[in-house]
PDB file of N, CA and C in Angstrom:
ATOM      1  N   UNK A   1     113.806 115.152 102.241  1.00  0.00           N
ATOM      2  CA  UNK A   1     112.408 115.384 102.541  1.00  0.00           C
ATOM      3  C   UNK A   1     111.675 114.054 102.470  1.00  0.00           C
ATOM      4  N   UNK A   2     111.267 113.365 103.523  1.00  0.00           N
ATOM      5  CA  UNK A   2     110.273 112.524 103.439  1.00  0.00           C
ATOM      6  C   UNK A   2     109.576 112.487 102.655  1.00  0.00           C
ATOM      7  N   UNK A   3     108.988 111.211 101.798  1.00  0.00           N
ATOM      8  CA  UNK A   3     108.156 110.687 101.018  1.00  0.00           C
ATOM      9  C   UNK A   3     108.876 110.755  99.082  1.00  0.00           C
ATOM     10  N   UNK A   4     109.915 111.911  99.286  1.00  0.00           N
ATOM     11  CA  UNK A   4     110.907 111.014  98.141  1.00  0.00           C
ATOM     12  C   UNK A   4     111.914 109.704  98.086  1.00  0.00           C
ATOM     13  N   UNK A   5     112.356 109.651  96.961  1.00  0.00           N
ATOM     14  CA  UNK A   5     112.776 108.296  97.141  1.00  0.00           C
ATOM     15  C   UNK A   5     114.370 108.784  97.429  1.00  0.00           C
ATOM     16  N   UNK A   6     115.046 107.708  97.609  1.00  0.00           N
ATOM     17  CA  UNK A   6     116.116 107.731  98.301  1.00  0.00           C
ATOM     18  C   UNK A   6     116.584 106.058  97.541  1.00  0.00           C
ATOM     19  N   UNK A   7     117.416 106.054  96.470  1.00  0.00           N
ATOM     20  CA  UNK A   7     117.958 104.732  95.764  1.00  0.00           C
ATOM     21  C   UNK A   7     116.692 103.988  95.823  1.00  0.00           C
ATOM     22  N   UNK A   8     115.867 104.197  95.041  1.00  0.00           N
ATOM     23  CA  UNK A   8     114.838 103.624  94.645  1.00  0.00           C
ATOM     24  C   UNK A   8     113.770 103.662  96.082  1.00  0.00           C
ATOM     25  N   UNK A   9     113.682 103.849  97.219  1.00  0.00           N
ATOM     26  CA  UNK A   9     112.947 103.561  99.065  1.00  0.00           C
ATOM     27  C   UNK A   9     112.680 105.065  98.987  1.00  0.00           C
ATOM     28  N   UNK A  10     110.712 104.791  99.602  1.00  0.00           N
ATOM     29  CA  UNK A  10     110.577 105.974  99.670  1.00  0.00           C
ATOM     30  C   UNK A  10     111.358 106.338 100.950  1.00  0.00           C
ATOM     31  N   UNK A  11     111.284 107.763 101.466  1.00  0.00           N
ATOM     32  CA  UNK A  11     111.717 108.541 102.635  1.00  0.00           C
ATOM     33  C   UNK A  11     110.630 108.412 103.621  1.00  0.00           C
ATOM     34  N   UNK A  12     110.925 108.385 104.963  1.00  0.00           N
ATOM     35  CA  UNK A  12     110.241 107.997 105.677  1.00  0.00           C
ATOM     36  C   UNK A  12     110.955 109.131 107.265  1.00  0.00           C
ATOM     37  N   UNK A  13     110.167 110.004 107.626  1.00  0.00           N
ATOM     38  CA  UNK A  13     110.733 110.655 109.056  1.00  0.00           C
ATOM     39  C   UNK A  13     110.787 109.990 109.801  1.00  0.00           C
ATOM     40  N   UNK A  14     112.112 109.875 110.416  1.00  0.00           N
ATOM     41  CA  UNK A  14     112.327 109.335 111.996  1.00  0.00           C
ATOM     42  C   UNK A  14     112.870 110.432 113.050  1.00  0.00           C
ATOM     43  N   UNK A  15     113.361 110.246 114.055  1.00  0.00           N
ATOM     44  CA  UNK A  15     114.047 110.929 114.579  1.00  0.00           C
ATOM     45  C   UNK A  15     114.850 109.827 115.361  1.00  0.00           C
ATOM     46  N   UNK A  16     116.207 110.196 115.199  1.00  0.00           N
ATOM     47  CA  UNK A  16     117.249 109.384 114.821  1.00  0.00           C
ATOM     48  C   UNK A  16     117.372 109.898 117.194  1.00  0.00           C
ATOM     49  N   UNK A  17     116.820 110.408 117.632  1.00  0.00           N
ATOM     50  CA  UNK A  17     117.120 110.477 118.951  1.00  0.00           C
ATOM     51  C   UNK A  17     116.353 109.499 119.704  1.00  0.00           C
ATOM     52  N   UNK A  18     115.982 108.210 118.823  1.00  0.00           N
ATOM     53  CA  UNK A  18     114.944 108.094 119.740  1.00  0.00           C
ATOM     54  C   UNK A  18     115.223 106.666 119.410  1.00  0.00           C
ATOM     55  N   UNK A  19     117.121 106.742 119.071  1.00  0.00           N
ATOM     56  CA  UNK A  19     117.879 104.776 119.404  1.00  0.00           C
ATOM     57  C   UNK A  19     117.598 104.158 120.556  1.00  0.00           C
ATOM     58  N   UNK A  20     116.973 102.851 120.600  1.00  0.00           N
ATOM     59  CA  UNK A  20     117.206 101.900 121.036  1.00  0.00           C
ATOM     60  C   UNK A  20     118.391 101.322 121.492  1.00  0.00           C
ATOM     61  N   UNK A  21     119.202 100.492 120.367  1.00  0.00           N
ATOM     62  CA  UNK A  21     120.833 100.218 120.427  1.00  0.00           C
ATOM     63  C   UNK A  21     121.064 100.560 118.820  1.00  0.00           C
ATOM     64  N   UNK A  22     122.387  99.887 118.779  1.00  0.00           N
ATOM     65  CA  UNK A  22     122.888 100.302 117.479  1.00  0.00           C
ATOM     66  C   UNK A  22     122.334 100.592 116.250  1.00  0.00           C
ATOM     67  N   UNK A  23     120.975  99.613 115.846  1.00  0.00           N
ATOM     68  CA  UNK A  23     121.100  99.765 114.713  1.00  0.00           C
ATOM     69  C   UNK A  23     119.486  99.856 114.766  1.00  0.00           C
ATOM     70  N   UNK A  24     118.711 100.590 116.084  1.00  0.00           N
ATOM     71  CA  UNK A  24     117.117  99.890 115.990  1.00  0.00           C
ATOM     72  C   UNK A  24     116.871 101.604 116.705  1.00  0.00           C
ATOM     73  N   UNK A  25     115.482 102.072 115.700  1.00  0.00           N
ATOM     74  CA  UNK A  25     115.275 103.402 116.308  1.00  0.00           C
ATOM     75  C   UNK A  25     113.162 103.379 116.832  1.00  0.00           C
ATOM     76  N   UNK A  26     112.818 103.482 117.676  1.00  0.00           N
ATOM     77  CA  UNK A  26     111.385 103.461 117.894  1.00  0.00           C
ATOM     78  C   UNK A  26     110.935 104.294 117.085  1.00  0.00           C
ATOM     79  N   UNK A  27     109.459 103.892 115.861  1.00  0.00           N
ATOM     80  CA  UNK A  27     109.028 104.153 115.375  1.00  0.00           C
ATOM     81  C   UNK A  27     107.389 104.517 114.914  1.00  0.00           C
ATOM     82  N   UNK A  28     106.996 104.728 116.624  1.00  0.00           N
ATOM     83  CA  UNK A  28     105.786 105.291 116.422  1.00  0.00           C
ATOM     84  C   UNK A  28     105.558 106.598 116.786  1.00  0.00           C
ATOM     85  N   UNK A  29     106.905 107.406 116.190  1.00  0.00           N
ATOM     86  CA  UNK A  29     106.363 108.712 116.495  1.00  0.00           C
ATOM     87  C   UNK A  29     105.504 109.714 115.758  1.00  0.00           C
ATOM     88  N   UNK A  30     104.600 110.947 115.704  1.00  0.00           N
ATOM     89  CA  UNK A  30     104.026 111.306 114.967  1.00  0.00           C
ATOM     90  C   UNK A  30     104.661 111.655 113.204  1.00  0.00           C
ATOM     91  N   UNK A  31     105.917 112.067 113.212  1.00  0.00           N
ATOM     92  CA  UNK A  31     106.733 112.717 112.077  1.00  0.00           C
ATOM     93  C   UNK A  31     106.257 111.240 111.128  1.00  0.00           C
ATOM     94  N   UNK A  32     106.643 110.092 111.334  1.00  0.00           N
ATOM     95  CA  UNK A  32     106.513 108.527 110.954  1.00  0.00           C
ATOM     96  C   UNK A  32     105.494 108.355 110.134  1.00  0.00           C
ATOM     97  N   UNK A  33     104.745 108.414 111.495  1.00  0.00           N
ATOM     98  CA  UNK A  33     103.087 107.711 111.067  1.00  0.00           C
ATOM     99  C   UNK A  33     102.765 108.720 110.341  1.00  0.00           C
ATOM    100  N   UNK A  34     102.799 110.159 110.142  1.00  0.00           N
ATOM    101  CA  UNK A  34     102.607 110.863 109.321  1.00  0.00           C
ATOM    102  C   UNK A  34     103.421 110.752 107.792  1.00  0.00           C
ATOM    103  N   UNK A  35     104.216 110.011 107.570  1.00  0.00           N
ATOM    104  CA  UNK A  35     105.083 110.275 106.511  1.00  0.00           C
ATOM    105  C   UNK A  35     103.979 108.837 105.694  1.00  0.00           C
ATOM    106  N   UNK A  36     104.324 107.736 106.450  1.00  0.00           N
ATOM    107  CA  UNK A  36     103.396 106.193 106.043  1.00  0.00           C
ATOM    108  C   UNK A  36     102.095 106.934 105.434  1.00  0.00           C
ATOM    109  N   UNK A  37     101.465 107.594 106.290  1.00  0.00           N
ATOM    110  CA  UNK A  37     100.094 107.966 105.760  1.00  0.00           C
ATOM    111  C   UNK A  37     100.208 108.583 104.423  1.00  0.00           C
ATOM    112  N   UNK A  38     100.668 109.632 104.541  1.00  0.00           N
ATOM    113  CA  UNK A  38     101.292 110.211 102.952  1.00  0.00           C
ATOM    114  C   UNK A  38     101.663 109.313 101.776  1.00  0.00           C
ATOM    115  N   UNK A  39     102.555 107.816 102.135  1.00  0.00           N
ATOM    116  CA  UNK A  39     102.483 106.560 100.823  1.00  0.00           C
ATOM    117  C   UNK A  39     101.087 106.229 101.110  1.00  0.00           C
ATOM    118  N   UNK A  40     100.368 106.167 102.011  1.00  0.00           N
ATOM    119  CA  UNK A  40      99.095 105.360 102.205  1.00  0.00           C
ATOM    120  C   UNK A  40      99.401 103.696 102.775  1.00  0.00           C
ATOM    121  N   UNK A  41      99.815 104.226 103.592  1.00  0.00           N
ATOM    122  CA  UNK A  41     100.716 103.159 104.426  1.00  0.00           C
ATOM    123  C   UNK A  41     100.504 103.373 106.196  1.00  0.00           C
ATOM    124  N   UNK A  42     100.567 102.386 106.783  1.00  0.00           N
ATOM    125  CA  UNK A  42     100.654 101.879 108.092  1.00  0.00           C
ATOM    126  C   UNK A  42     101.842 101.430 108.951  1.00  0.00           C
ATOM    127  N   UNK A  43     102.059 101.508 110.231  1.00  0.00           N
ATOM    128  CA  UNK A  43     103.416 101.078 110.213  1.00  0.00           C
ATOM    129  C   UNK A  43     103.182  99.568 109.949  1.00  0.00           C
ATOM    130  N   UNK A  44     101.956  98.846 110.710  1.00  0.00           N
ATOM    131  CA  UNK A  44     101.273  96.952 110.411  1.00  0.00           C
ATOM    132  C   UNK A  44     101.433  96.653 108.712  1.00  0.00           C
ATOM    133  N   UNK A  45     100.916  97.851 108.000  1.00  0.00           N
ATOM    134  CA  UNK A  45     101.145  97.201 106.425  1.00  0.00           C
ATOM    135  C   UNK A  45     102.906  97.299 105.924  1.00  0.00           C
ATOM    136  N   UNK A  46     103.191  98.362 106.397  1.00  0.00           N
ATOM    137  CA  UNK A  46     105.184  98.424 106.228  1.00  0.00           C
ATOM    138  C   UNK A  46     105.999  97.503 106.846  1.00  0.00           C
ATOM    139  N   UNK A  47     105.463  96.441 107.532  1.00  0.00           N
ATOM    140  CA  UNK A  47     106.675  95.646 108.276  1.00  0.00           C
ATOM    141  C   UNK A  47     107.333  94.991 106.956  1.00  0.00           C
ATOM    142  N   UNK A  48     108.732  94.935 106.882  1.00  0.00           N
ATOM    143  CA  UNK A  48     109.424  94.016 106.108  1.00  0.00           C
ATOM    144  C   UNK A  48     109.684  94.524 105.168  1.00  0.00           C
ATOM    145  N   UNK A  49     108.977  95.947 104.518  1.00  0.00           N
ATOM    146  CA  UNK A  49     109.429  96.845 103.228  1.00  0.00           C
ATOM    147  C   UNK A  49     110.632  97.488 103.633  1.00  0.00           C
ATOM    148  N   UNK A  50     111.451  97.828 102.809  1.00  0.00           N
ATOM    149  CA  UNK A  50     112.086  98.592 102.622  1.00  0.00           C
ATOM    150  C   UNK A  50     112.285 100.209 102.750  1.00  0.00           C
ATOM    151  N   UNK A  51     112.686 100.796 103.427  1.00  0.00           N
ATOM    152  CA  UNK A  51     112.551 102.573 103.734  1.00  0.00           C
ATOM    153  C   UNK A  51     113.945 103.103 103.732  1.00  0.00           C
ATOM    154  N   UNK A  52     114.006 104.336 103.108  1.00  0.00           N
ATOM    155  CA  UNK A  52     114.863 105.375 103.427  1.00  0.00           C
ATOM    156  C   UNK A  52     114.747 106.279 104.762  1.00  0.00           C
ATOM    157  N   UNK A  53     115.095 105.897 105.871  1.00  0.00           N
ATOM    158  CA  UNK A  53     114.367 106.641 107.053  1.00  0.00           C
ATOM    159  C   UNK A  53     115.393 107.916 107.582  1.00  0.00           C
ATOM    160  N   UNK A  54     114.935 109.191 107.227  1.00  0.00           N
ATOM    161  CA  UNK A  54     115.831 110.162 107.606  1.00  0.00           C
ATOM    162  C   UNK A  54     115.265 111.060 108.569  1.00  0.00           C
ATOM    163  N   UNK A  55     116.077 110.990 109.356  1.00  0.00           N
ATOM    164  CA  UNK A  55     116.344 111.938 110.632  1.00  0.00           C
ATOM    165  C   UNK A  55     115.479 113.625 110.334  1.00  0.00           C
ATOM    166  N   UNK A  56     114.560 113.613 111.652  1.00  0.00           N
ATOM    167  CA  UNK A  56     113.613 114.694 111.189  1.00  0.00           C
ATOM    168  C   UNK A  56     114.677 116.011 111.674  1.00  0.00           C
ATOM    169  N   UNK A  57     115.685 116.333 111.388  1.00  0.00           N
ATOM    170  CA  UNK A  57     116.686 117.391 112.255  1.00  0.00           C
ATOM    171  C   UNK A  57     116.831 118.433 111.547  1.00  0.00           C
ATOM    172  N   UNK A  58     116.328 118.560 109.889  1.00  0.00           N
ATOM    173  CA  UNK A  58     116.930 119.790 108.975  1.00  0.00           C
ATOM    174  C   UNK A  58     117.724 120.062 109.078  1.00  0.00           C
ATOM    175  N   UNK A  59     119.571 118.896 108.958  1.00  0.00           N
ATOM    176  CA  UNK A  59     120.569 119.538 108.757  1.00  0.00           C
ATOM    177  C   UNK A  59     120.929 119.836 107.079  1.00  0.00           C
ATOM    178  N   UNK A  60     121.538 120.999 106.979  1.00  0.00           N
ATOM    179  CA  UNK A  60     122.050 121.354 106.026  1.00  0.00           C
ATOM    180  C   UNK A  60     123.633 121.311 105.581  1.00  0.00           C
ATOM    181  N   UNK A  61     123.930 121.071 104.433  1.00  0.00           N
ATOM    182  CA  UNK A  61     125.540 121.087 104.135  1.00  0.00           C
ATOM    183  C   UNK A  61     125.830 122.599 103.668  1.00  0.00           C
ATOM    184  N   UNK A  62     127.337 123.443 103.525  1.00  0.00           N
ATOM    185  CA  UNK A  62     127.715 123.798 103.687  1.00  0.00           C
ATOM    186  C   UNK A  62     127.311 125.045 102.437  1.00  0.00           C
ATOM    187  N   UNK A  63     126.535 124.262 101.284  1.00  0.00           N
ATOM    188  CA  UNK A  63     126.048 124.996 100.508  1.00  0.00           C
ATOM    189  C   UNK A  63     124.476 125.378 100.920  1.00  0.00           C
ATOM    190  N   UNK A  64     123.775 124.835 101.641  1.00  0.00           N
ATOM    191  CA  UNK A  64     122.342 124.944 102.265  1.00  0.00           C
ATOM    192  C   UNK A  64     121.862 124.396 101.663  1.00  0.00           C
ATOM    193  N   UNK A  65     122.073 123.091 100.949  1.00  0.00           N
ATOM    194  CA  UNK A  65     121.178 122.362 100.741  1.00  0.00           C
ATOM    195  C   UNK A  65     121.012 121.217 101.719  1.00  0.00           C
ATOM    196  N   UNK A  66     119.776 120.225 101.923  1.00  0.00           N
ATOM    197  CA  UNK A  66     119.175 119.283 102.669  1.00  0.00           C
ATOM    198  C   UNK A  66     120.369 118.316 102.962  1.00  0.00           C
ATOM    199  N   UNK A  67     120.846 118.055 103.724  1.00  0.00           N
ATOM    200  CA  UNK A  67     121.356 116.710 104.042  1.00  0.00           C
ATOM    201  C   UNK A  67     121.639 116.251 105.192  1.00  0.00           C
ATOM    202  N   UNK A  68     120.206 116.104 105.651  1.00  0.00           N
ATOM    203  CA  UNK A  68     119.976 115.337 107.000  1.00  0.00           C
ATOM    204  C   UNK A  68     120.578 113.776 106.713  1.00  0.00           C
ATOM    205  N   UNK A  69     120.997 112.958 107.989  1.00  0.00           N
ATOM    206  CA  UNK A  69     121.430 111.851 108.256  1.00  0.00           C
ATOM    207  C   UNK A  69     120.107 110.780 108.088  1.00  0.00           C
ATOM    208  N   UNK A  70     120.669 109.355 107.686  1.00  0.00           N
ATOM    209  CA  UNK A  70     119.594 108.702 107.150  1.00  0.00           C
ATOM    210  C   UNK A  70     120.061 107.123 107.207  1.00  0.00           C
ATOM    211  N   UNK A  71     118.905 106.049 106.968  1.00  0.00           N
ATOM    212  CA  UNK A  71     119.743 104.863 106.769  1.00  0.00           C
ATOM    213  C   UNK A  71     118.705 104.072 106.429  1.00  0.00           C
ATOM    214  N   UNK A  72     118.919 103.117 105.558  1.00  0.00           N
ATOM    215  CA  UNK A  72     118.300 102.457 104.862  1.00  0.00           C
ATOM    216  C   UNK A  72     117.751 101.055 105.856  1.00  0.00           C
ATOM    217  N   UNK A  73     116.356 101.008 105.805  1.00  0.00           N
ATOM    218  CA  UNK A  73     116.313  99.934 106.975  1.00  0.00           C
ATOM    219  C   UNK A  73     114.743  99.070 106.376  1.00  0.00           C
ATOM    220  N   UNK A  74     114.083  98.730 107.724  1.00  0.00           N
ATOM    221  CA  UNK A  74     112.570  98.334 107.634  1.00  0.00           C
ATOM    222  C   UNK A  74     111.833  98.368 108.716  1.00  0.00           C
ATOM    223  N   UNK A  75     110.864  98.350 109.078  1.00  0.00           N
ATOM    224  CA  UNK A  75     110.010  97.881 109.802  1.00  0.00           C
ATOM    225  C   UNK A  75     109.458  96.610 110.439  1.00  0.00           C
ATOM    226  N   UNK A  76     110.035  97.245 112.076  1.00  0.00           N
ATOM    227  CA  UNK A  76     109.375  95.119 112.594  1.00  0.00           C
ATOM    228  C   UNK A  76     108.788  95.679 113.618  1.00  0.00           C
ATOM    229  N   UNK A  77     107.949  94.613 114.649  1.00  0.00           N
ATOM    230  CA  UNK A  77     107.403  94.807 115.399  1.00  0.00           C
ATOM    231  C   UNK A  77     108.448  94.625 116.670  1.00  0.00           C
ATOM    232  N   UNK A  78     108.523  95.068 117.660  1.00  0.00           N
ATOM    233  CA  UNK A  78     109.513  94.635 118.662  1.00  0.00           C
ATOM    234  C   UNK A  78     109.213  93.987 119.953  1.00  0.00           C
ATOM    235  N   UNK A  79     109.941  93.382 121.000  1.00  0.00           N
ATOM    236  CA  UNK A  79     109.551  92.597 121.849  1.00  0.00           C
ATOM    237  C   UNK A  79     108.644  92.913 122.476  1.00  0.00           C
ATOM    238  N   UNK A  80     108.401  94.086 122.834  1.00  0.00           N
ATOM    239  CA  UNK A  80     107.363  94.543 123.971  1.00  0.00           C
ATOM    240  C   UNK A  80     105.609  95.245 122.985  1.00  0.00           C
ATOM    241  N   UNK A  81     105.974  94.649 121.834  1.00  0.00           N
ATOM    242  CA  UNK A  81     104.983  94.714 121.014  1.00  0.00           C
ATOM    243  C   UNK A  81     104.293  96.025 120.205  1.00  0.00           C
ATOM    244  N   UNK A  82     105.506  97.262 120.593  1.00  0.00           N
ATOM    245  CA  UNK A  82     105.591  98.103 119.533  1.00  0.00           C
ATOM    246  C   UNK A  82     105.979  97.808 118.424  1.00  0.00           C
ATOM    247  N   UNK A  83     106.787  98.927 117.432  1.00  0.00           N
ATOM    248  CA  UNK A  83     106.904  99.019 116.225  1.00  0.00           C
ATOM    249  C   UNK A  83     108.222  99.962 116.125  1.00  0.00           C
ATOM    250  N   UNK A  84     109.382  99.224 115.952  1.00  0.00           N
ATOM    251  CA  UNK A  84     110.981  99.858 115.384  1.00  0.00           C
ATOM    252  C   UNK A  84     111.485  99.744 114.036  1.00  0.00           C
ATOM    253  N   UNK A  85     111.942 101.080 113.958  1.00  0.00           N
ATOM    254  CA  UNK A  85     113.001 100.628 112.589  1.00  0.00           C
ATOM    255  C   UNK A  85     114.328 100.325 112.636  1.00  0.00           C
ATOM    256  N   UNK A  86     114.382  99.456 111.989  1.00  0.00           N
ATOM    257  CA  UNK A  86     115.629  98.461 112.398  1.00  0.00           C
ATOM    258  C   UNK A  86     116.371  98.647 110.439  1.00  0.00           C
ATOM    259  N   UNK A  87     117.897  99.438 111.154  1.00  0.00           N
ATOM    260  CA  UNK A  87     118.758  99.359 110.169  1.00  0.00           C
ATOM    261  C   UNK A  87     119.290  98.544 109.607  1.00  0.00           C
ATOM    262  N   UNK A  88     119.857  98.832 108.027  1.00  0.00           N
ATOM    263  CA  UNK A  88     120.983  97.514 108.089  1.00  0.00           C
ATOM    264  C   UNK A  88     122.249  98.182 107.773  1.00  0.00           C
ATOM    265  N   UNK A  89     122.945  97.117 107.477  1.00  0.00           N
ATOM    266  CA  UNK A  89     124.389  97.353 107.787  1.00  0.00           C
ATOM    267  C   UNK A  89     125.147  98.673 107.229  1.00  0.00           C
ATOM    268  N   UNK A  90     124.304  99.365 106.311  1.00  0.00           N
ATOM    269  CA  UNK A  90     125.353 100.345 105.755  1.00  0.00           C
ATOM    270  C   UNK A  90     125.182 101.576 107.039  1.00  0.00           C
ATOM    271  N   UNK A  91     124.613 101.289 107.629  1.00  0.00           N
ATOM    272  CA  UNK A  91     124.445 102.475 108.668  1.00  0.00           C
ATOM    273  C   UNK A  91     123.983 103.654 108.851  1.00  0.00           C
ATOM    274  N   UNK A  92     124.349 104.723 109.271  1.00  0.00           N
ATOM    275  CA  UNK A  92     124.198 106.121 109.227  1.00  0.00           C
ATOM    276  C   UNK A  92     124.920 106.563 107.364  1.00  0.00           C
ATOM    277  N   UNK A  93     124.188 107.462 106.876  1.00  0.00           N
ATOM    278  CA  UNK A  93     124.116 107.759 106.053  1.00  0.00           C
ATOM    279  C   UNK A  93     123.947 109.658 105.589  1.00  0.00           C
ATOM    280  N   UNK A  94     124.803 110.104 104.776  1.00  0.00           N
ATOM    281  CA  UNK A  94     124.127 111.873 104.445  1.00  0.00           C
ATOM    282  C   UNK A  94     123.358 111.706 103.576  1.00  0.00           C
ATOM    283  N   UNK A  95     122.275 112.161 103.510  1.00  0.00           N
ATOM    284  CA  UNK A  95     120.955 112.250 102.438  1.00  0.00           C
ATOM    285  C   UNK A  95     121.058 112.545 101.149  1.00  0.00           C
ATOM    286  N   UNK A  96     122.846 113.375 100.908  1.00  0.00           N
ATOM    287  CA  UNK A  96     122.543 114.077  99.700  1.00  0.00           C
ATOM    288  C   UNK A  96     123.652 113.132  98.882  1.00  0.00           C
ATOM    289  N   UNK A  97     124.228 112.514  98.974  1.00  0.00           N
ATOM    290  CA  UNK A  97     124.705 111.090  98.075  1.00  0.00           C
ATOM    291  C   UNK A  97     123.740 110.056  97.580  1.00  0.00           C
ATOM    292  N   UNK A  98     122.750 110.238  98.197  1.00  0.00           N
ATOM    293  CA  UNK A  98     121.694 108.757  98.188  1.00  0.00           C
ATOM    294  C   UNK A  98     120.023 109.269  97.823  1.00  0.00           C
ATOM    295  N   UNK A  99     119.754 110.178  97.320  1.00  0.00           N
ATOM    296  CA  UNK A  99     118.293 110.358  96.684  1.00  0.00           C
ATOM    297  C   UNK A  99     118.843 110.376  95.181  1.00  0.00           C
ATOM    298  N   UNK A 100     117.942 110.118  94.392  1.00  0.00           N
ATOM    299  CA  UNK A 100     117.544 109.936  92.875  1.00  0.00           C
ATOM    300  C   UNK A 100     117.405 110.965  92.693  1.00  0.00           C
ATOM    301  N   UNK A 101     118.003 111.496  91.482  1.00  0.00           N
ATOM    302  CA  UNK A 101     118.606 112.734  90.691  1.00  0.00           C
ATOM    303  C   UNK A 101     117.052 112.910  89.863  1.00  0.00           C
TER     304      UNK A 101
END
């Protein structure tokens, strides 16, 4: 669920359909800018922080609990002068190994 933390990064909605290339997802969609607003945040004040950004899809594991896909990234501005989240290397991620107990 967006706006908990996730290894210390709050959660942040993306929708993981909306890659660029490998590792860069466009990030001005409403789910987003709605999640930022909720820290009291911008995507202009988030460039360069740190986020848990998980996939707005409500998948569930096998017991029904939450574990949408996710990946630890940040915020930059991109060439054509929007705003992407750009992963790093650990990649795609399940949600329910990686939030704070």
């Amino acid at each position: 669920m967006p706006g908990h933390a996730s290894l210390g990064f709050p959660e942040v909605a993306i929708d993981l359909n909306t890659r660029v290339d490998r590792n860069t997802y466009m990030a001005g969609l409403p789910c987003t800018l709605a999640s930022l607003q909720s820290l009291g945040l911008t995507l202009e004040t988030s460039i360069g922080k740190k986020f848990a950004f998980v996939d707005i899809s409500g998948t569930v594991n096998d017991s029904g609990a939450p574990d949408d896909l996710m990946f630890y990234g940040v915020f930059a501005r991109s060439d054509d002068g929007g705003y992407v989240a750009l992963g790093d290397t650990s990649g795609l991620l399940y949600r329910s190994g990686h939030v704070d107990a």
